[in-house]
N, C-alpha and C. Protein backbone atom coordinates (compact mmCIF):
# COMPACT_ATOMS: atom_id res chain seq x y z
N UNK A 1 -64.31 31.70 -67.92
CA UNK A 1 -64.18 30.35 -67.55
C UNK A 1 -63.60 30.27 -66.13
N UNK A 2 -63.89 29.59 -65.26
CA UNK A 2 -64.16 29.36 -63.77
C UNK A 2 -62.44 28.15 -63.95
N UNK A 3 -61.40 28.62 -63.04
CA UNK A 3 -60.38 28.18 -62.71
C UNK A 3 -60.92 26.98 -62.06
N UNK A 4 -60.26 25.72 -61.61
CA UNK A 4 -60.58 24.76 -60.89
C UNK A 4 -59.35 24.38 -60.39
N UNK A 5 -60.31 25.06 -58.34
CA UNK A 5 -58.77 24.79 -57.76
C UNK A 5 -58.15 23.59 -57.50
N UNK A 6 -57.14 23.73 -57.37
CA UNK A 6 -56.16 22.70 -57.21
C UNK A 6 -55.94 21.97 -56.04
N UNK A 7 -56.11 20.68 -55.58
CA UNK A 7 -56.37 20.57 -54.11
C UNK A 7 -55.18 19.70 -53.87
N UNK A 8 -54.75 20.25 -52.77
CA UNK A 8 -53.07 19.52 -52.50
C UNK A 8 -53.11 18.64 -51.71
N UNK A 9 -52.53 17.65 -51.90
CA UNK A 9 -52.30 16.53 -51.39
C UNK A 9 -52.00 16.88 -49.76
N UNK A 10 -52.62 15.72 -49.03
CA UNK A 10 -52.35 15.66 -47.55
C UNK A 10 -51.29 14.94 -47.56
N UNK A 11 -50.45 15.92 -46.25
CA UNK A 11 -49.46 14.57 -45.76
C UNK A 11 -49.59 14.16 -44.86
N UNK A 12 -49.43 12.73 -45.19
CA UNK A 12 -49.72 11.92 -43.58
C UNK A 12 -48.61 10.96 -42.80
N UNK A 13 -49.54 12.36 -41.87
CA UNK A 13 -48.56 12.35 -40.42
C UNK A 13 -49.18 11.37 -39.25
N UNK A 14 -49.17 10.14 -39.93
CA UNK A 14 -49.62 9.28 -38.76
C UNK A 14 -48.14 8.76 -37.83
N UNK A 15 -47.20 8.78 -38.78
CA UNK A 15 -45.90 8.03 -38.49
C UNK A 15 -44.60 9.48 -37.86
N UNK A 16 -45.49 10.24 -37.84
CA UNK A 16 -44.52 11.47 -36.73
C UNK A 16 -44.43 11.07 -35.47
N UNK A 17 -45.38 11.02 -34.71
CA UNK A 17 -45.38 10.41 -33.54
C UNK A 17 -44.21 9.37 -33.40
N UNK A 18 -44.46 8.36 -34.05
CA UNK A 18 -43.73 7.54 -33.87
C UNK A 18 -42.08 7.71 -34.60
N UNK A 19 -41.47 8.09 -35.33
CA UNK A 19 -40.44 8.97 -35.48
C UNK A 19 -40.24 9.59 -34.40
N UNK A 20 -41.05 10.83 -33.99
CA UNK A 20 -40.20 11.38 -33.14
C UNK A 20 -39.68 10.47 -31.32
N UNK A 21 -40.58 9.20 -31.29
CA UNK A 21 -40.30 8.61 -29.96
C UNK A 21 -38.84 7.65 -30.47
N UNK A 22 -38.81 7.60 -31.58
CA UNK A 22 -37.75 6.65 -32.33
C UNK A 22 -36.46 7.34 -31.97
N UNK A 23 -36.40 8.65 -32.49
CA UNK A 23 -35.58 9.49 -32.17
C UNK A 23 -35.10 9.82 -30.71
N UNK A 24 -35.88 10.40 -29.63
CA UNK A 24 -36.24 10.50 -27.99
C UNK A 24 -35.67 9.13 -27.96
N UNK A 25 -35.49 8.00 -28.34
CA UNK A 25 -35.34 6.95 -27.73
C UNK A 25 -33.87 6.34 -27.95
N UNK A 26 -33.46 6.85 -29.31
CA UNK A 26 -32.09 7.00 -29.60
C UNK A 26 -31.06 7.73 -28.70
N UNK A 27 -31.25 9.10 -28.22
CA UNK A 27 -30.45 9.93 -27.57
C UNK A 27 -30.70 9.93 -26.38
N UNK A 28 -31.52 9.16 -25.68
CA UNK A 28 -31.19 8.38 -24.40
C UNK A 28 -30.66 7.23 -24.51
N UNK A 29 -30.56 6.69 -24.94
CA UNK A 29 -29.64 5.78 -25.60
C UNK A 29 -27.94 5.87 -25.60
N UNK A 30 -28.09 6.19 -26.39
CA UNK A 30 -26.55 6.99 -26.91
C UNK A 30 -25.59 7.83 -26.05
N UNK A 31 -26.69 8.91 -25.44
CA UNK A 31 -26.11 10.11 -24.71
C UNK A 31 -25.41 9.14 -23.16
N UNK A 32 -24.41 9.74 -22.73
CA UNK A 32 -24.06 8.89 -21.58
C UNK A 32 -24.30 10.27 -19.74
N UNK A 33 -24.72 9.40 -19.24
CA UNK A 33 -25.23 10.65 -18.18
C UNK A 33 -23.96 10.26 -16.86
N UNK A 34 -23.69 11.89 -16.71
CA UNK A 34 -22.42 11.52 -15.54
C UNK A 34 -22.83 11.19 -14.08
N UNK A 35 -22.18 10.12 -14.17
CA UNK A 35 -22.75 10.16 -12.21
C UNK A 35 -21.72 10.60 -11.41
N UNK A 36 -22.31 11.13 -10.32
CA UNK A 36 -21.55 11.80 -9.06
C UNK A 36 -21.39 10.17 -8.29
N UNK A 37 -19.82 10.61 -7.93
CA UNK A 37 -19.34 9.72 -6.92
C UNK A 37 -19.35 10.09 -5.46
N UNK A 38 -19.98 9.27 -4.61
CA UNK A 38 -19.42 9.68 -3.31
C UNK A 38 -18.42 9.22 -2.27
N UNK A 39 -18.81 9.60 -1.49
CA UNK A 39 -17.50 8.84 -0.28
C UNK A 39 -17.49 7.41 -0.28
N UNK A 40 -16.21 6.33 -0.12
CA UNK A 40 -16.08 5.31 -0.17
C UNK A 40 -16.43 4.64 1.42
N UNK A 41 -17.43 4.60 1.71
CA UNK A 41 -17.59 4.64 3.57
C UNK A 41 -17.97 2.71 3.49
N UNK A 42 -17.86 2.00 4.50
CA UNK A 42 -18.40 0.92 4.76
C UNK A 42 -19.31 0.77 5.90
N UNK A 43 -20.42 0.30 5.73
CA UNK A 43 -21.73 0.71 6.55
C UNK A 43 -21.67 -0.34 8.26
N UNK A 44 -21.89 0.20 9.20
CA UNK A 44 -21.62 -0.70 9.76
C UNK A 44 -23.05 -1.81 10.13
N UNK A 45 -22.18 -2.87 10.44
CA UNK A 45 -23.06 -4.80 10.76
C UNK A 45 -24.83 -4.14 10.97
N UNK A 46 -25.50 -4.61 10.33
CA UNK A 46 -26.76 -3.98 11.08
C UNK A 46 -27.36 -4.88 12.02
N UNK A 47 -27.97 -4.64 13.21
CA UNK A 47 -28.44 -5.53 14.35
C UNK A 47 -29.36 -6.33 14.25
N UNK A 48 -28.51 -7.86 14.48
CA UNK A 48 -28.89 -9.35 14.59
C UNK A 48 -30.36 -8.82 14.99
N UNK A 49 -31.34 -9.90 14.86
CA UNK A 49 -32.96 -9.94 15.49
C UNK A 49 -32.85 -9.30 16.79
N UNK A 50 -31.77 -10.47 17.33
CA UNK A 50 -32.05 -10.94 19.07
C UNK A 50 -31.13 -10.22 19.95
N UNK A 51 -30.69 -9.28 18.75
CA UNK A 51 -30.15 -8.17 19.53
C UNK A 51 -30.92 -6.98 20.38
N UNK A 52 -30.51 -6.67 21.58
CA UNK A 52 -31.33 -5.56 22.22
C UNK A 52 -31.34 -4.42 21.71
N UNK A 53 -32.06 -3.57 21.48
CA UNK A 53 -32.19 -2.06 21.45
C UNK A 53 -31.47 -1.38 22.73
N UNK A 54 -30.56 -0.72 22.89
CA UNK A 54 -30.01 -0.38 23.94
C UNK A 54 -29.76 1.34 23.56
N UNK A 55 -29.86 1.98 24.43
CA UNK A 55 -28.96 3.66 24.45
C UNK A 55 -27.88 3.07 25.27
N UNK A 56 -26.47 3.27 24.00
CA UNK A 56 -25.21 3.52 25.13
C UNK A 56 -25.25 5.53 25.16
N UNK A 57 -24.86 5.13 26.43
CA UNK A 57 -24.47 6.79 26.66
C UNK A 57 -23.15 6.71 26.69
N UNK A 58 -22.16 7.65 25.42
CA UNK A 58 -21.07 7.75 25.12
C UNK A 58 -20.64 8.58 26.33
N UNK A 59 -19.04 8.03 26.92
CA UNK A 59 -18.56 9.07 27.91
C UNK A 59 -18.18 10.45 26.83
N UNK A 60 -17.83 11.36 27.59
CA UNK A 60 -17.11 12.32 26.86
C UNK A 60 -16.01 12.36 26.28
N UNK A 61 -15.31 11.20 27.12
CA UNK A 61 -13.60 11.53 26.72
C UNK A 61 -13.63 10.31 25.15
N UNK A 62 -14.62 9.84 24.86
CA UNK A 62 -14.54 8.65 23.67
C UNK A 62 -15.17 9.61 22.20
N UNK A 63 -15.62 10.94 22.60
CA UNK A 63 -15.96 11.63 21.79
C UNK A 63 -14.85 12.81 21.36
N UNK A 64 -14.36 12.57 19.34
CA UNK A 64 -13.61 13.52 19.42
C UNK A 64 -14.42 14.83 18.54
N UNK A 65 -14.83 16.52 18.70
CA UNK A 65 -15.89 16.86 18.22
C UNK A 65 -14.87 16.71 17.26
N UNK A 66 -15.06 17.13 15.98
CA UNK A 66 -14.86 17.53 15.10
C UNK A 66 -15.56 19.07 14.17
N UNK A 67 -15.53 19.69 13.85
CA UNK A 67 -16.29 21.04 13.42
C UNK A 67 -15.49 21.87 12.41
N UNK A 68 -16.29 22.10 11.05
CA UNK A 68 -16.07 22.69 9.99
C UNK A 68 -17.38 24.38 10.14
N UNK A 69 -17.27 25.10 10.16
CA UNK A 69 -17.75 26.65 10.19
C UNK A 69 -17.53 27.13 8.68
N UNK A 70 -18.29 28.30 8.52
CA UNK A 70 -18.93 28.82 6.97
C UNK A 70 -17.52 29.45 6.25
N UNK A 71 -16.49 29.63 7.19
CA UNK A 71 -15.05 30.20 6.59
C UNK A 71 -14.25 28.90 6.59
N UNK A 72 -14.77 27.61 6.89
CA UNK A 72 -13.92 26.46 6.64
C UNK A 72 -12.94 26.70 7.06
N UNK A 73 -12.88 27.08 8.58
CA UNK A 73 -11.70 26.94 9.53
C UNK A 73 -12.35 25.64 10.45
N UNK A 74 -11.22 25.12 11.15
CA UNK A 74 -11.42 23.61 11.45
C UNK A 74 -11.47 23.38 12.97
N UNK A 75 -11.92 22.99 14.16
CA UNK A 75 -11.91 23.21 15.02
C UNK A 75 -12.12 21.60 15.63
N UNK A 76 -11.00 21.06 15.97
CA UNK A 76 -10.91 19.46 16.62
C UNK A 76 -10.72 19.95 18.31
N UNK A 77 -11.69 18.98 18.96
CA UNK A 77 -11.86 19.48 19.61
C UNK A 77 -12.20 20.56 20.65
N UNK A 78 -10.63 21.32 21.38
CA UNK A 78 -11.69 22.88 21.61
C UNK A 78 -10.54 23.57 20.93
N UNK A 79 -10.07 22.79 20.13
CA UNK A 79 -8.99 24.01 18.99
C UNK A 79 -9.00 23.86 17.67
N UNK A 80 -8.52 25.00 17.45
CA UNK A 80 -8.53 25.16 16.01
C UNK A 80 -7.16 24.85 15.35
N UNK A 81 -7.24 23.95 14.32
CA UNK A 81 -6.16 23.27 13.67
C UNK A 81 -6.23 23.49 12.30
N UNK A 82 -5.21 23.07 11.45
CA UNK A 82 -5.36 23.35 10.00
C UNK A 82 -5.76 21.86 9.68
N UNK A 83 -6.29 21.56 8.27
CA UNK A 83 -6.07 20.23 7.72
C UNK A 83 -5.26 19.51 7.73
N UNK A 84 -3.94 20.08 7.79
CA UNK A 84 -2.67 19.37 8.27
C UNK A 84 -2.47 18.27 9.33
N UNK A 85 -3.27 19.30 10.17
CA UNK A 85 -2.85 18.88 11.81
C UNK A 85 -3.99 17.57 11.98
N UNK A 86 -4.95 17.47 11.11
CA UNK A 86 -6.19 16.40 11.90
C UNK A 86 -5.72 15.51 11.70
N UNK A 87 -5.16 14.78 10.78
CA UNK A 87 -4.44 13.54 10.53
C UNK A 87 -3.98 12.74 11.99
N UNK A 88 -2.98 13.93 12.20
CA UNK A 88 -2.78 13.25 13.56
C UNK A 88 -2.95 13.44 14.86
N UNK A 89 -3.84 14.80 14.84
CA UNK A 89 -4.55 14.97 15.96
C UNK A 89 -5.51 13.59 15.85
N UNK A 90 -6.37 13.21 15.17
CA UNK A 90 -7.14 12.09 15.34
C UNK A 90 -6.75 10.83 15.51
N UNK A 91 -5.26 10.28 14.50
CA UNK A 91 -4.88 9.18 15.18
C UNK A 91 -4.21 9.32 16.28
N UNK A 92 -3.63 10.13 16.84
CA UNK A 92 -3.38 10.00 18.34
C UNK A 92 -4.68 10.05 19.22
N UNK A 93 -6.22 10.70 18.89
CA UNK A 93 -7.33 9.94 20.01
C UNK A 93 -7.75 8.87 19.59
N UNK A 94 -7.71 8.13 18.07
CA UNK A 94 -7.95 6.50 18.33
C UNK A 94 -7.41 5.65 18.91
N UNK A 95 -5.81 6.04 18.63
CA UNK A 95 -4.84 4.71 18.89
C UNK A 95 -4.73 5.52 20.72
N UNK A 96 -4.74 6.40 20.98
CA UNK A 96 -4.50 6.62 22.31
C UNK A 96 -3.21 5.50 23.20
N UNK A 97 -1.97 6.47 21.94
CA UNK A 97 -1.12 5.40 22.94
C UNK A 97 -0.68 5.43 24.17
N UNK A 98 -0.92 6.38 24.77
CA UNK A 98 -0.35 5.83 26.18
C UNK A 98 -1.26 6.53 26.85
N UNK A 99 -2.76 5.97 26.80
CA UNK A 99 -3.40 5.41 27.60
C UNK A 99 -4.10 6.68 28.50
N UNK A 100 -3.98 7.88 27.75
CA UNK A 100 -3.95 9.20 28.41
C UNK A 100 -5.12 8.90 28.68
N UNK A 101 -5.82 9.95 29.97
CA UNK A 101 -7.32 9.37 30.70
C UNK A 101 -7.93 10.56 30.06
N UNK A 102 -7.61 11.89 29.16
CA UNK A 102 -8.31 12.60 28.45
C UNK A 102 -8.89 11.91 26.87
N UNK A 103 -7.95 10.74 26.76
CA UNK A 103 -8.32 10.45 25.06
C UNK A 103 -9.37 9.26 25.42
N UNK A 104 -9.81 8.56 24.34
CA UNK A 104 -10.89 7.31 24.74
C UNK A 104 -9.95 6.11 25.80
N UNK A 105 -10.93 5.36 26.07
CA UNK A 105 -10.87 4.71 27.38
C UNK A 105 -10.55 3.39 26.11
N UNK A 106 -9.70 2.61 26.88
CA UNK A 106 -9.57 1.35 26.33
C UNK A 106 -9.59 0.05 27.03
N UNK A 107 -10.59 -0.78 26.28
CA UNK A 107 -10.48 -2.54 26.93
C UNK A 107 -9.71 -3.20 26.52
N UNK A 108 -9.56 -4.59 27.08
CA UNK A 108 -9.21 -5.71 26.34
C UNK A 108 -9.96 -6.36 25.64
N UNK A 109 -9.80 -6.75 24.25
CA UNK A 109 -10.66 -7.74 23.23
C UNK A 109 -9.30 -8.64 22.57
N UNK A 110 -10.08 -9.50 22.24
CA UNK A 110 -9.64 -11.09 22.05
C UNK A 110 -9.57 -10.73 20.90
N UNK A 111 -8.54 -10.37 19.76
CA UNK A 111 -8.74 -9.98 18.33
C UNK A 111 -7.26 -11.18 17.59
N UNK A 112 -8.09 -12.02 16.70
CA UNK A 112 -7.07 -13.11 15.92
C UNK A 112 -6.42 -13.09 15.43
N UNK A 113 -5.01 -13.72 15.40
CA UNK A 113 -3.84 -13.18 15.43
C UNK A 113 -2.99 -12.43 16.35
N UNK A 114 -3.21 -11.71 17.04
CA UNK A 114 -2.79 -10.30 17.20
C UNK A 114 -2.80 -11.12 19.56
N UNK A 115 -4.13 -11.78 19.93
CA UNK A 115 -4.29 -12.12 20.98
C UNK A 115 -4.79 -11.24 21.83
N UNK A 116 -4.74 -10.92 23.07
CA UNK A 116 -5.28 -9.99 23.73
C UNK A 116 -4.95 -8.66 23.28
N UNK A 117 -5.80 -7.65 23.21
CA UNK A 117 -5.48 -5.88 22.88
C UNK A 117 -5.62 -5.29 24.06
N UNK A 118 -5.37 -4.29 23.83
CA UNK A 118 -6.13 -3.11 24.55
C UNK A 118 -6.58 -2.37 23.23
N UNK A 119 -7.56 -2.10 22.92
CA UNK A 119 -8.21 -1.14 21.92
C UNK A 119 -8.78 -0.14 22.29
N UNK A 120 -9.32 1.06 21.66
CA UNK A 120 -10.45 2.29 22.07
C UNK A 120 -11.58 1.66 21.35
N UNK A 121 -12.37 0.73 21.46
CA UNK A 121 -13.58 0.46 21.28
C UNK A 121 -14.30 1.07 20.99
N UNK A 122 -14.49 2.22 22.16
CA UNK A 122 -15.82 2.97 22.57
C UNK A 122 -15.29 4.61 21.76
N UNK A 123 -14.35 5.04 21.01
CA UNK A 123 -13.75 5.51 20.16
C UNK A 123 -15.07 6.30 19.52
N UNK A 124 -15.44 7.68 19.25
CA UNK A 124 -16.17 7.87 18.74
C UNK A 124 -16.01 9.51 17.81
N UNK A 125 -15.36 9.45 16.45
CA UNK A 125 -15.45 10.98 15.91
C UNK A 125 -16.44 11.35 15.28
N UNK A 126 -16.93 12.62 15.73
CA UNK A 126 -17.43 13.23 15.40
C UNK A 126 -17.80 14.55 14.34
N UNK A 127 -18.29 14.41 13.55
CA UNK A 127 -18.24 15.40 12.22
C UNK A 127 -19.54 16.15 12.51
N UNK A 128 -19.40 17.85 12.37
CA UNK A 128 -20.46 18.62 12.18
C UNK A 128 -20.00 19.84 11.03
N UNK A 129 -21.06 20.02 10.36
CA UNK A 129 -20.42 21.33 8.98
C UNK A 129 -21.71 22.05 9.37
N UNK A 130 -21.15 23.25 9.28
CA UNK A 130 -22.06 24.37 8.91
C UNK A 130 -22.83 24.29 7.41
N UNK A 131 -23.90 24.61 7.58
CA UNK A 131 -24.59 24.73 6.13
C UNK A 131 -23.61 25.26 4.96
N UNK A 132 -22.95 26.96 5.61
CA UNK A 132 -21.90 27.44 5.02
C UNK A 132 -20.74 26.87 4.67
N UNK A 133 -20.47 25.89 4.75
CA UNK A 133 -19.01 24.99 4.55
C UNK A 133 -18.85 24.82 3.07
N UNK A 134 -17.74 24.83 3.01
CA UNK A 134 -17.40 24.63 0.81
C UNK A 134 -17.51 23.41 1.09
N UNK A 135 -17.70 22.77 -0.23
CA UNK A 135 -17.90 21.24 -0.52
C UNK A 135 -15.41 20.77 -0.39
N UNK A 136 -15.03 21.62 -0.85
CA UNK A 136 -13.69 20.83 -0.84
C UNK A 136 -13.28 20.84 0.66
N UNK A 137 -13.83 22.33 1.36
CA UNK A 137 -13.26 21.81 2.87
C UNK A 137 -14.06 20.27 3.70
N UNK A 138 -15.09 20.30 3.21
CA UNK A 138 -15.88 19.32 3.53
C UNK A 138 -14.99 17.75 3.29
N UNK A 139 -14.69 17.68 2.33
CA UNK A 139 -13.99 16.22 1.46
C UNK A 139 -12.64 16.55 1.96
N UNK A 140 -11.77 17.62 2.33
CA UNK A 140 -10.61 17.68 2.82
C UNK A 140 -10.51 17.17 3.78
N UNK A 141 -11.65 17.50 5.04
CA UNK A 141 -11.54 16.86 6.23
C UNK A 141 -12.07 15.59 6.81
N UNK A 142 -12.84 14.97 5.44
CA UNK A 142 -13.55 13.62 5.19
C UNK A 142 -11.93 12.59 4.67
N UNK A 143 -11.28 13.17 3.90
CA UNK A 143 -9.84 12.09 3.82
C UNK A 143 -9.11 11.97 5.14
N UNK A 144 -8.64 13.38 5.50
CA UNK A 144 -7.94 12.99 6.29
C UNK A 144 -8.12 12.67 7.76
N UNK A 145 -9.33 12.30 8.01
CA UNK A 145 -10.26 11.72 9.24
C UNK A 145 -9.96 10.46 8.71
N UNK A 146 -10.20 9.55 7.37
CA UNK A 146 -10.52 8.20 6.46
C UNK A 146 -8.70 8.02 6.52
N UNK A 147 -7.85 9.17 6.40
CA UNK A 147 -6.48 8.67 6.06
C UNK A 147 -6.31 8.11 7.54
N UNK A 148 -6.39 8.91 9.15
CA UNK A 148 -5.61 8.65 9.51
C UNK A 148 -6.03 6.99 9.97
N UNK A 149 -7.49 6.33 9.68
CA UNK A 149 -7.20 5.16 10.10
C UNK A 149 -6.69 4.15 9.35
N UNK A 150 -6.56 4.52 7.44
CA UNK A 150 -5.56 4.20 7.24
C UNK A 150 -4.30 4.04 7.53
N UNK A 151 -3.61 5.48 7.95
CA UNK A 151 -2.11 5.15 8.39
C UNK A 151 -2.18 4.32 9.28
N UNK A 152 -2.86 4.25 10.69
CA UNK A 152 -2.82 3.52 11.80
C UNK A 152 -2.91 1.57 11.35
N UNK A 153 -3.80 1.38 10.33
CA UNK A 153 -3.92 0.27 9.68
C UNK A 153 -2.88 -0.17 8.84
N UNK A 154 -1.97 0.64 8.15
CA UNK A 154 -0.86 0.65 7.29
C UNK A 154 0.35 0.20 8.48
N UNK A 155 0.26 0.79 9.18
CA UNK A 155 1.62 0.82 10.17
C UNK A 155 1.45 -0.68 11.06
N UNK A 156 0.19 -0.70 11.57
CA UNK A 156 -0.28 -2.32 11.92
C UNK A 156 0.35 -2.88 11.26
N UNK A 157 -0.06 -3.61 10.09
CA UNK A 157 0.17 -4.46 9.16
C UNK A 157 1.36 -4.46 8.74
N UNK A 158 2.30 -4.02 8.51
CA UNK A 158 3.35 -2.94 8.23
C UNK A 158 3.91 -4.11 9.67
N UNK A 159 3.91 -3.85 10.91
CA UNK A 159 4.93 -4.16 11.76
C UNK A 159 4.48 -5.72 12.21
N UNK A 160 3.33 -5.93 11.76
CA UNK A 160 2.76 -7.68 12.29
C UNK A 160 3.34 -8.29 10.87
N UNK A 161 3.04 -8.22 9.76
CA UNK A 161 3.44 -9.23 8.76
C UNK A 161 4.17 -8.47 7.56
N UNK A 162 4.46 -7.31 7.64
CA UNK A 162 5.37 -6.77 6.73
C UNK A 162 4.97 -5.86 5.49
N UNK A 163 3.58 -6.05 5.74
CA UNK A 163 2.86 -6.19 4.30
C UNK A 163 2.00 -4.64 4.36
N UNK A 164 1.53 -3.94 3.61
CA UNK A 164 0.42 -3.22 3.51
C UNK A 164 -1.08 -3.43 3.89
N UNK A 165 -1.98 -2.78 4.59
CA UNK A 165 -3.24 -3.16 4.63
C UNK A 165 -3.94 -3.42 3.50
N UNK A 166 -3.50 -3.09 2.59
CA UNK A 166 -4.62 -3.51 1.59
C UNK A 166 -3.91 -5.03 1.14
N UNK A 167 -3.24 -5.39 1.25
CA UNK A 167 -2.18 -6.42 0.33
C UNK A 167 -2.60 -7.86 1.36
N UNK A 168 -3.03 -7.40 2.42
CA UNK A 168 -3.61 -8.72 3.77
C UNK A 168 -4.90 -9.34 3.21
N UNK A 169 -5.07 -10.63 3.51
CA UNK A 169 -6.44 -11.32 3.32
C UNK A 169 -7.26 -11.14 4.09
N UNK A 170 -8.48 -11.18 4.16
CA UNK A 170 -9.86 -10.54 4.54
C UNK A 170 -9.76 -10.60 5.94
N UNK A 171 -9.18 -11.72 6.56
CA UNK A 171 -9.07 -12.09 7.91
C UNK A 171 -8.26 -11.31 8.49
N UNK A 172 -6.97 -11.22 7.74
CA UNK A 172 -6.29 -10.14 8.70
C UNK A 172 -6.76 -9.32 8.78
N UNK A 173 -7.37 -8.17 7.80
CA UNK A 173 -8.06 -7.00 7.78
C UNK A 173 -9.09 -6.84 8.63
N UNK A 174 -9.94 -8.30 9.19
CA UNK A 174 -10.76 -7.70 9.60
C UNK A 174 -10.36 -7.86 10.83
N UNK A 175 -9.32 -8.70 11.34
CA UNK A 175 -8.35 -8.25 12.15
C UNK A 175 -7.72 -6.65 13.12
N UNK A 176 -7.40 -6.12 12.04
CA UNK A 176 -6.61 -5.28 11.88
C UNK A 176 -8.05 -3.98 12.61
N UNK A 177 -9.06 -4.39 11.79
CA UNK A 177 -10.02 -3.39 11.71
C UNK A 177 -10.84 -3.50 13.10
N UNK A 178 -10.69 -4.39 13.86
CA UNK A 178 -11.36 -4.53 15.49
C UNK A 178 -10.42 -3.95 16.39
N UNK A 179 -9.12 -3.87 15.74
CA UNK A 179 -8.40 -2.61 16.70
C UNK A 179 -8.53 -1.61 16.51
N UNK A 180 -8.77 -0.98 14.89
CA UNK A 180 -9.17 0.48 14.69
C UNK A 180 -10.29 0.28 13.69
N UNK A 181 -11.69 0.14 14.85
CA UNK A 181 -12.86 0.28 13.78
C UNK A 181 -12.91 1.56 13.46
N UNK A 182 -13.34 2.07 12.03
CA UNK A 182 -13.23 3.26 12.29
C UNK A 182 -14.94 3.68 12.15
N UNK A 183 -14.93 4.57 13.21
CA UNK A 183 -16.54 5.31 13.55
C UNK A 183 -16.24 6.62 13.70
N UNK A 184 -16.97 7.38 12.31
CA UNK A 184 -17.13 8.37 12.06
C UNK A 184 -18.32 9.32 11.75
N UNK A 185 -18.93 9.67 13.22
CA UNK A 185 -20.65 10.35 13.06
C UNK A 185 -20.52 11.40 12.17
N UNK A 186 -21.75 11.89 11.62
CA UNK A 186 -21.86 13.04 10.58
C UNK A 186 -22.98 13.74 11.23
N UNK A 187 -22.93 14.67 12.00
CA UNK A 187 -24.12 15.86 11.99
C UNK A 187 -24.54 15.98 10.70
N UNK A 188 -26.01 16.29 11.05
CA UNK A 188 -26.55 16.64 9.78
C UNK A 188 -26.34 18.67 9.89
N UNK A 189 -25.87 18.86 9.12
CA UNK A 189 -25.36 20.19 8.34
C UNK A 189 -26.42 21.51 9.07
N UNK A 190 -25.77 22.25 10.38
CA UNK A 190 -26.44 23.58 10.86
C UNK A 190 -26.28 24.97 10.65
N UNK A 191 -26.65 25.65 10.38
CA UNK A 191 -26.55 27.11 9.74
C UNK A 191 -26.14 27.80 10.98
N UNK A 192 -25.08 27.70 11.31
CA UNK A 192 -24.35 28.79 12.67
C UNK A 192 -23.91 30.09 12.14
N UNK A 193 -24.14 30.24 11.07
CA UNK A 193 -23.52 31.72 11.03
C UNK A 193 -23.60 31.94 9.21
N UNK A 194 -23.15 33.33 8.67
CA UNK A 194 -23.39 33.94 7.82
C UNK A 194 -21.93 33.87 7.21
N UNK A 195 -22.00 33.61 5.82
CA UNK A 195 -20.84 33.81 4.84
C UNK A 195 -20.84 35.19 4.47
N UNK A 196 -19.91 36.08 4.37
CA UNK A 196 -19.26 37.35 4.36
C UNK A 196 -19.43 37.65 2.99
């Protein structure tokens, strides 16, 4: 006598597909993805219509270099300094107090509150990193370039109304900030040399 096979049931898998996007759609969902933070920078005014296209040609003495190398030694100007030292190697070429004819050149501007200045306007630092540069020497010398026009802004505010820069209303600040705009170029990142 002839067995009669047994025929097994199909399963149907019309609803896998859709399960598994149910699922995929859950754990993007759910899962939380980290974002990288970057520098807190403020972009500067971008140019009105009827503004001209102009090349200023920066003098030299309004340029301070700045330079990070693949051993993240630091070189302001034509010396080499520690992280320590930029703080105030740099606010002494913004604020250029007394007027030295090696640091930036300064005008008079009409700034509110405050009345006639003399400011460094034409004030210009400069940032270049070697390809080779660590990311912390990089952000080390990104604060304390960002601190020192803080301090210089702290100490302002500080001797005009008593108060902290951040603690002033928008006006003073932006006040405060036409005496020390702060302008800080970034080379884009050159491979000068070989890590050891």
């Amino acid at each position: 006598m002839a067995r009669k096979k047994r025929t097994v049931p199909e399963v149907n898998s019309s609803s896998t597909a859709d399960m598994a996007f149910i699922l995929l759609l859950f754990f993007l969902l759910t899962t939380s993805m980290d974002t990288d933070q970057g520098l807190a920078r403020r972009l500067p005014e971008p140019p009105r219509p009827d503004q001209k296209k102009e090349d200023k040609d920066i003098k030299e003495r309004n340029i301070l270099q700045v330079f990070v190398n693949f051993n993240d030694q630091l070189m302001c100007g034509s010396d080499y300094v520690s992280v320590e030292q930029l703080r105030d190697k740099a606010k002494e070429f913004i604020a250029n107090p007394y007027n030295d004819e090696k640091l930036p050149e300064k005008v008079a501007v009409e700034v509110p509150f405050f009345g006639t200045q003399m400011v460094t306007k034409f004030h210009v630092i400069s940032l270049r990193c070697d390809r080779g540069t660590s990311y912390k020497a990089y952000i080390a010398v990104q604060n304390e370039l960002v601190a020192a026009y803080n301090e210089l802004r702290n100490e302002l505010a500080q001797s005009k109304w008593q108060k902290n820069y951040a603690d002033l209303n928008e006006e003073q600040q932006e006040a405060i900030r036409e005496i020390y705009p702060q302008v800080i170029s970034e080379a884009e990142p050159k491979k000068y040399g070989e890590k050891k």
